[in-house]
N, C-alpha and C. Protein backbone atom coordinates (compact mmCIF):
# COMPACT_ATOMS: atom_id res chain seq x y z
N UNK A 1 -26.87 -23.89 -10.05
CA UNK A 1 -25.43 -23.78 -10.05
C UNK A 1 -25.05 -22.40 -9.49
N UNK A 2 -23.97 -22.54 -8.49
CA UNK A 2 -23.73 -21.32 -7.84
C UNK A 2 -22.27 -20.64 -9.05
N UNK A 3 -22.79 -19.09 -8.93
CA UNK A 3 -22.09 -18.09 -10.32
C UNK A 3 -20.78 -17.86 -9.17
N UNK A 4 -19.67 -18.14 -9.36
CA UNK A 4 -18.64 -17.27 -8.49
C UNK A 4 -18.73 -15.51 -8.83
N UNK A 5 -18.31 -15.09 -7.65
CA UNK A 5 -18.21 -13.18 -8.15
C UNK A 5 -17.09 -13.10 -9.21
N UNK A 6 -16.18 -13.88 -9.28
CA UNK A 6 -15.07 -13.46 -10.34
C UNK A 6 -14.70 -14.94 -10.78
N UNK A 7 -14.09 -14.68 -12.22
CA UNK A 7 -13.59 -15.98 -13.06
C UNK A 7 -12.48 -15.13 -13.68
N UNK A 8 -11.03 -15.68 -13.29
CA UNK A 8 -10.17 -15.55 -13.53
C UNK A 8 -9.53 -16.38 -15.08
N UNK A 9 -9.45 -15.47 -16.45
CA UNK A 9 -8.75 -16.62 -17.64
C UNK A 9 -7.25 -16.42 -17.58
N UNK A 10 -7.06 -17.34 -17.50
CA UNK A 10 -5.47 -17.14 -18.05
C UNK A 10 -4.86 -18.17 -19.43
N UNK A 11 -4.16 -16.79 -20.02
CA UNK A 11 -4.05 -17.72 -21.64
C UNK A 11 -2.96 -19.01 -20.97
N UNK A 12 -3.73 -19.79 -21.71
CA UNK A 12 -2.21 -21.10 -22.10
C UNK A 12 -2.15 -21.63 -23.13
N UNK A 13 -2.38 -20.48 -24.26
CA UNK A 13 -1.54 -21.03 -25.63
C UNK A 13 -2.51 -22.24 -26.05
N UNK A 14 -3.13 -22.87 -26.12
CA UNK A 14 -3.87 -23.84 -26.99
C UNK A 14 -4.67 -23.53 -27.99
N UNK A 15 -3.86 -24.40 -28.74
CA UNK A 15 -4.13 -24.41 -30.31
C UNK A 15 -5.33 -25.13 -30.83
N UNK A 16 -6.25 -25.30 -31.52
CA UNK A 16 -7.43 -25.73 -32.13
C UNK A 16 -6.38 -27.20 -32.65
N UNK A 17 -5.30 -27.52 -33.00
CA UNK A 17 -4.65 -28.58 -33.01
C UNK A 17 -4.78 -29.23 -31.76
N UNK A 18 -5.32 -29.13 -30.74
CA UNK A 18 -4.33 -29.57 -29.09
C UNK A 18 -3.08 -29.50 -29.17
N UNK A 19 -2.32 -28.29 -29.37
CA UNK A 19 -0.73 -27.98 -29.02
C UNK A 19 -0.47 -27.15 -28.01
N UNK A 20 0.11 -26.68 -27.00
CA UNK A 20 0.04 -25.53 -26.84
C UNK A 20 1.90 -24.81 -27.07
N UNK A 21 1.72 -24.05 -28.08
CA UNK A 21 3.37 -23.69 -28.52
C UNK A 21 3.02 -22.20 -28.68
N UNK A 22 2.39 -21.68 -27.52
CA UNK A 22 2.61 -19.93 -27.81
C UNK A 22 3.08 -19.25 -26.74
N UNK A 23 3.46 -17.45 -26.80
CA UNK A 23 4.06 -17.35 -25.65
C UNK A 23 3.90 -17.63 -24.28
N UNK A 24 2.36 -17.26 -24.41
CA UNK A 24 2.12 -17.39 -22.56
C UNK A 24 2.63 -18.75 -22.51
N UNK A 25 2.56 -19.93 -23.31
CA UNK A 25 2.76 -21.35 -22.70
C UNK A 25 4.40 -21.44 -22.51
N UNK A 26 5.07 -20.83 -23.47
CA UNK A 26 6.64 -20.89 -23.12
C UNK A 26 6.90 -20.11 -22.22
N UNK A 27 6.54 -19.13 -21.49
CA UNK A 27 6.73 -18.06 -20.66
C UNK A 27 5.94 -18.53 -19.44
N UNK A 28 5.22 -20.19 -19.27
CA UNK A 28 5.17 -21.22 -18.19
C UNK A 28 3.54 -20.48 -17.45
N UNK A 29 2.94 -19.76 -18.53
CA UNK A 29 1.37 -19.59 -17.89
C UNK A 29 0.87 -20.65 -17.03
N UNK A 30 0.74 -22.01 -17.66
CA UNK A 30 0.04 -23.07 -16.80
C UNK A 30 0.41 -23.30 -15.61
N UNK A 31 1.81 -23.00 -15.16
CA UNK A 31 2.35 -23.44 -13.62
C UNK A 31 1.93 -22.10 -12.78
N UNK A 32 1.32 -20.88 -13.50
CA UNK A 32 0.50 -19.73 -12.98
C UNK A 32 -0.66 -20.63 -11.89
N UNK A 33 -1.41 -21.05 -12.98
CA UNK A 33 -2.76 -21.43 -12.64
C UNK A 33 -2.88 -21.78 -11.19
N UNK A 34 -2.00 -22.91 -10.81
CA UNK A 34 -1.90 -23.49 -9.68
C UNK A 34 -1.64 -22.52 -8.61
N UNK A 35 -0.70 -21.43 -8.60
CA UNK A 35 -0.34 -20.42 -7.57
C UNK A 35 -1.77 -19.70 -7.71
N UNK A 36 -2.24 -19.20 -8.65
CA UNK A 36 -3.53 -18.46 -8.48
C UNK A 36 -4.62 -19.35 -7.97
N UNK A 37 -4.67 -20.71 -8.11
CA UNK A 37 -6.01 -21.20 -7.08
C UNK A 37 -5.21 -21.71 -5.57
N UNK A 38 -4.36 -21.60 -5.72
CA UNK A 38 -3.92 -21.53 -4.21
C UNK A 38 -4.44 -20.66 -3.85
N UNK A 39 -3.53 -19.16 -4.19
CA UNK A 39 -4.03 -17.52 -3.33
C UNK A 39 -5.38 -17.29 -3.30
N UNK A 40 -5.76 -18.19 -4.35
CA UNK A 40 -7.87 -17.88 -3.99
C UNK A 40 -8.13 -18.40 -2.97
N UNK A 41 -7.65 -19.66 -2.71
CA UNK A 41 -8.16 -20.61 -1.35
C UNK A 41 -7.84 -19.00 -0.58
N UNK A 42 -5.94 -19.16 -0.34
CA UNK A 42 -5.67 -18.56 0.82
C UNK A 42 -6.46 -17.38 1.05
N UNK A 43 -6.74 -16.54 0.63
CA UNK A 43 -7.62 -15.22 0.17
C UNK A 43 -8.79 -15.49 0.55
N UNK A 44 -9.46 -16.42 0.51
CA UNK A 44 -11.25 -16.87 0.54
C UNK A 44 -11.79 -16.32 0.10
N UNK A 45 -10.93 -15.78 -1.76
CA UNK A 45 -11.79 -14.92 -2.12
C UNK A 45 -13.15 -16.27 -3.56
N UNK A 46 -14.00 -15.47 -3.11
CA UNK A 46 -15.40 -16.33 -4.62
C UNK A 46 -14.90 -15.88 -6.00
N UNK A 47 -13.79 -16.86 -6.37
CA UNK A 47 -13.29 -16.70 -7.89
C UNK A 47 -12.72 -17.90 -8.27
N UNK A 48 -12.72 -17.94 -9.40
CA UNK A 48 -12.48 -19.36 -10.08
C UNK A 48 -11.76 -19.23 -11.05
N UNK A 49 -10.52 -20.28 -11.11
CA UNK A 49 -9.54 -19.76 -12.45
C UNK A 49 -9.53 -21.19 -13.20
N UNK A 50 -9.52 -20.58 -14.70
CA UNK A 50 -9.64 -21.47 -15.99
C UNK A 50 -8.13 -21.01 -16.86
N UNK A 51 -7.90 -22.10 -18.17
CA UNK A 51 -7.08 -21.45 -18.69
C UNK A 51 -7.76 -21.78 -19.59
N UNK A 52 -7.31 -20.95 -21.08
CA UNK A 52 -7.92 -20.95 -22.00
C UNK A 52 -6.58 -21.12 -23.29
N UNK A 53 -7.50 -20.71 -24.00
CA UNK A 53 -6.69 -21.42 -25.43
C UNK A 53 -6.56 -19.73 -25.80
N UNK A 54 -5.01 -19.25 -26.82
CA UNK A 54 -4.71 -18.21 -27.51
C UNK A 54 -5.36 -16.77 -27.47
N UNK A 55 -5.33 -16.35 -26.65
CA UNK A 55 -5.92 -14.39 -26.55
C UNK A 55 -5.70 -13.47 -27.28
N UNK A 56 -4.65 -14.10 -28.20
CA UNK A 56 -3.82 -13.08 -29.32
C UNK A 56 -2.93 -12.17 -29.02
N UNK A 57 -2.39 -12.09 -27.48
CA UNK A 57 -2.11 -11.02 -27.29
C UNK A 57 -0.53 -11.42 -26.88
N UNK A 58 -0.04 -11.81 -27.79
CA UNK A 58 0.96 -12.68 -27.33
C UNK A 58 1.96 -11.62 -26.80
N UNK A 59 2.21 -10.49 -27.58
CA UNK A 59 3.05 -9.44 -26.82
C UNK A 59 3.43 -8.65 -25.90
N UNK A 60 2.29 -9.52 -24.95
CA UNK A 60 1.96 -8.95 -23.74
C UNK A 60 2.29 -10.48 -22.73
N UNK A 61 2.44 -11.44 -23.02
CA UNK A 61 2.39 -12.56 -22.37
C UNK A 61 2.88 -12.91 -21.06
N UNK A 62 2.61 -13.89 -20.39
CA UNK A 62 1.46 -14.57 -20.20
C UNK A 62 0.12 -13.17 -19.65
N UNK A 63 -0.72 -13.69 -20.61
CA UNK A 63 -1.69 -12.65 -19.99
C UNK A 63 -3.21 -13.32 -19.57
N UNK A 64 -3.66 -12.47 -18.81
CA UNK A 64 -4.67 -13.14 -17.68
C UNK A 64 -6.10 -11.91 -17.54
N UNK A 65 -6.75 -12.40 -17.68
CA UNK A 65 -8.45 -11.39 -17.69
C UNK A 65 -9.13 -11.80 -16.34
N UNK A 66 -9.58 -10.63 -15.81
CA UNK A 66 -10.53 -10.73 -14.45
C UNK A 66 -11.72 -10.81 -14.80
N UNK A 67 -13.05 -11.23 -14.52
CA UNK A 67 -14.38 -10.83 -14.95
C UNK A 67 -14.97 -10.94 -13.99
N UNK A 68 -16.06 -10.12 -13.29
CA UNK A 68 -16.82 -9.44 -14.37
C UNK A 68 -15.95 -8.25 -14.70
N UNK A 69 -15.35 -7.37 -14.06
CA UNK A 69 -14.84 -6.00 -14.66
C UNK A 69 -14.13 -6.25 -15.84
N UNK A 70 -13.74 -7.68 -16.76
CA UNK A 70 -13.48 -7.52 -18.02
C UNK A 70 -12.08 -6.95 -18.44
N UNK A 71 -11.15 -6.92 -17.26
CA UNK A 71 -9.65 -5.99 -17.36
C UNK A 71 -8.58 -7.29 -17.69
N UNK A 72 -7.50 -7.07 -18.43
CA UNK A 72 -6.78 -7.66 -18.80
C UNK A 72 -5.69 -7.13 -18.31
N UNK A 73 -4.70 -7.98 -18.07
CA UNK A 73 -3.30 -8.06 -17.22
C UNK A 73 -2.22 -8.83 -18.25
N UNK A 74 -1.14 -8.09 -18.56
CA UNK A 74 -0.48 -9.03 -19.52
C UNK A 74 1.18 -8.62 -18.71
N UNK A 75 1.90 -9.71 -18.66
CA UNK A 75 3.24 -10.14 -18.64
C UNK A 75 3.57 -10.59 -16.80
N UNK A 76 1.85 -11.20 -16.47
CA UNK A 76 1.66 -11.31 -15.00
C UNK A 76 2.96 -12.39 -14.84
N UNK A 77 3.07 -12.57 -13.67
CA UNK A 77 4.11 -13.26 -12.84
C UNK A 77 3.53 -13.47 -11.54
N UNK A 78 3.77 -14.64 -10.56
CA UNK A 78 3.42 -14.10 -9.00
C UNK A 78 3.30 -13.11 -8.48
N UNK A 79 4.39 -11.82 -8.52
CA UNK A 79 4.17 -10.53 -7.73
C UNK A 79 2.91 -10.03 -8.61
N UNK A 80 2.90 -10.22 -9.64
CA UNK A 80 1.37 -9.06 -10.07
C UNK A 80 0.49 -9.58 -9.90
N UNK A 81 0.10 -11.05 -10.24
CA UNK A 81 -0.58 -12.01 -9.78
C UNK A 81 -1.37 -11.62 -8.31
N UNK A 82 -0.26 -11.52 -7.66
CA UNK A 82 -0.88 -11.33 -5.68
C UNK A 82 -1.21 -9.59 -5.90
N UNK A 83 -0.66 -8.52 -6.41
CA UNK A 83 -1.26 -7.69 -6.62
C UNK A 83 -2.69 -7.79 -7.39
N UNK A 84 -2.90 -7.72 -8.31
CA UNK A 84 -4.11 -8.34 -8.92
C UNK A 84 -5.29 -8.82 -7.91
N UNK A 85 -4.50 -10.18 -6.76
CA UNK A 85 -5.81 -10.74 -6.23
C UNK A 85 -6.01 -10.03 -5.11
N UNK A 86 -4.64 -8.94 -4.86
CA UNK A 86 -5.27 -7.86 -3.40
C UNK A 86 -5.80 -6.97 -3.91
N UNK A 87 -6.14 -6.55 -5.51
CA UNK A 87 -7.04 -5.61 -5.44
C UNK A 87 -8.56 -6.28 -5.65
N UNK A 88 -8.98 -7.20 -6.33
CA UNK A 88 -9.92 -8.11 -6.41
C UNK A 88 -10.46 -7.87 -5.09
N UNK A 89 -9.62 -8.45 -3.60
CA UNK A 89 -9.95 -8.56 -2.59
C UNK A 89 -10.62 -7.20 -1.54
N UNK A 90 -9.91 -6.10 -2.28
CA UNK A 90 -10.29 -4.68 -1.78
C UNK A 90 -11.34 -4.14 -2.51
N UNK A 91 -12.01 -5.10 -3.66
CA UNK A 91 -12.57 -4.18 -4.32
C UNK A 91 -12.52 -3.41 -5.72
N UNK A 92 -11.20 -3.51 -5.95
CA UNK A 92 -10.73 -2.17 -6.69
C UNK A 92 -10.31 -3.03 -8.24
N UNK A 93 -9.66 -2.55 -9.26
CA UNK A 93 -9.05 -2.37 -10.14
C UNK A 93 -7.76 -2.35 -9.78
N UNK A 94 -6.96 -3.55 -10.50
CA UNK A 94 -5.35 -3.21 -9.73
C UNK A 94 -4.62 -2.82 -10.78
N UNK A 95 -3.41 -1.38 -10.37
CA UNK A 95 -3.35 -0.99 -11.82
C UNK A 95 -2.52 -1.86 -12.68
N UNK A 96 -2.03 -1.89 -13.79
CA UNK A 96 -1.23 -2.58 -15.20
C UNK A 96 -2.23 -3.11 -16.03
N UNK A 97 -3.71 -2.44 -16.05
CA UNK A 97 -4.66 -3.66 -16.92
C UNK A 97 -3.97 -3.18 -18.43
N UNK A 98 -3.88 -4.06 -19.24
CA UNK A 98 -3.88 -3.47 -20.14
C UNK A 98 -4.76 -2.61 -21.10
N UNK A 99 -4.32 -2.20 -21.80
CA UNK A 99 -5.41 -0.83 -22.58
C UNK A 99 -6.43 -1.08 -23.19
């Protein structure tokens, strides 16, 4: 099985119930997902995006983790989103990770 260089999480609120009623999900994380595997195509960058269930970090929402560098991004939107995947693409750390 081929490892992509990066795996993109982004919370979407799912609950160990199957609900999803938390912020990132009201603040429309999941309709993220789709714009971020678009800009990967468009980008040709080797990364793969998942969503996941509750990060805890709801005060930061919708929030989204890069790996491998392990940096967290919280209250992304499209514009930080495409920032985010042009620094991915350069290399770098894009700044707003959270702390």
């Amino acid at each position: 099985m081929e490892k992509p260089e990066h795996h993109i999480l982004v919370c979407a609120s799912f609950r160990v119930a199957g609900e999803a009623k938390g912020v990132c999900h009201r603040k429309e994380s999941v309709s993220l997902l789709q714009y971020i595997e678009t800009e990967i195509i468009d980008r040709n960058l080797d990364a793969r995006v998942s969503s996941t269930g509750c990060l805890k970090q709801c005060e930061h929402g919708p929030v989204m983790i890069v790996y491998p560098e392990g940096q967290w991004y919280g209250e992304v939107n499209e514009e930080k989103i495409d920032e985010i995947l042009d620094a991915i693409g350069e290399g770098r750390v894009a700044e707003g990770a959270l702390a």
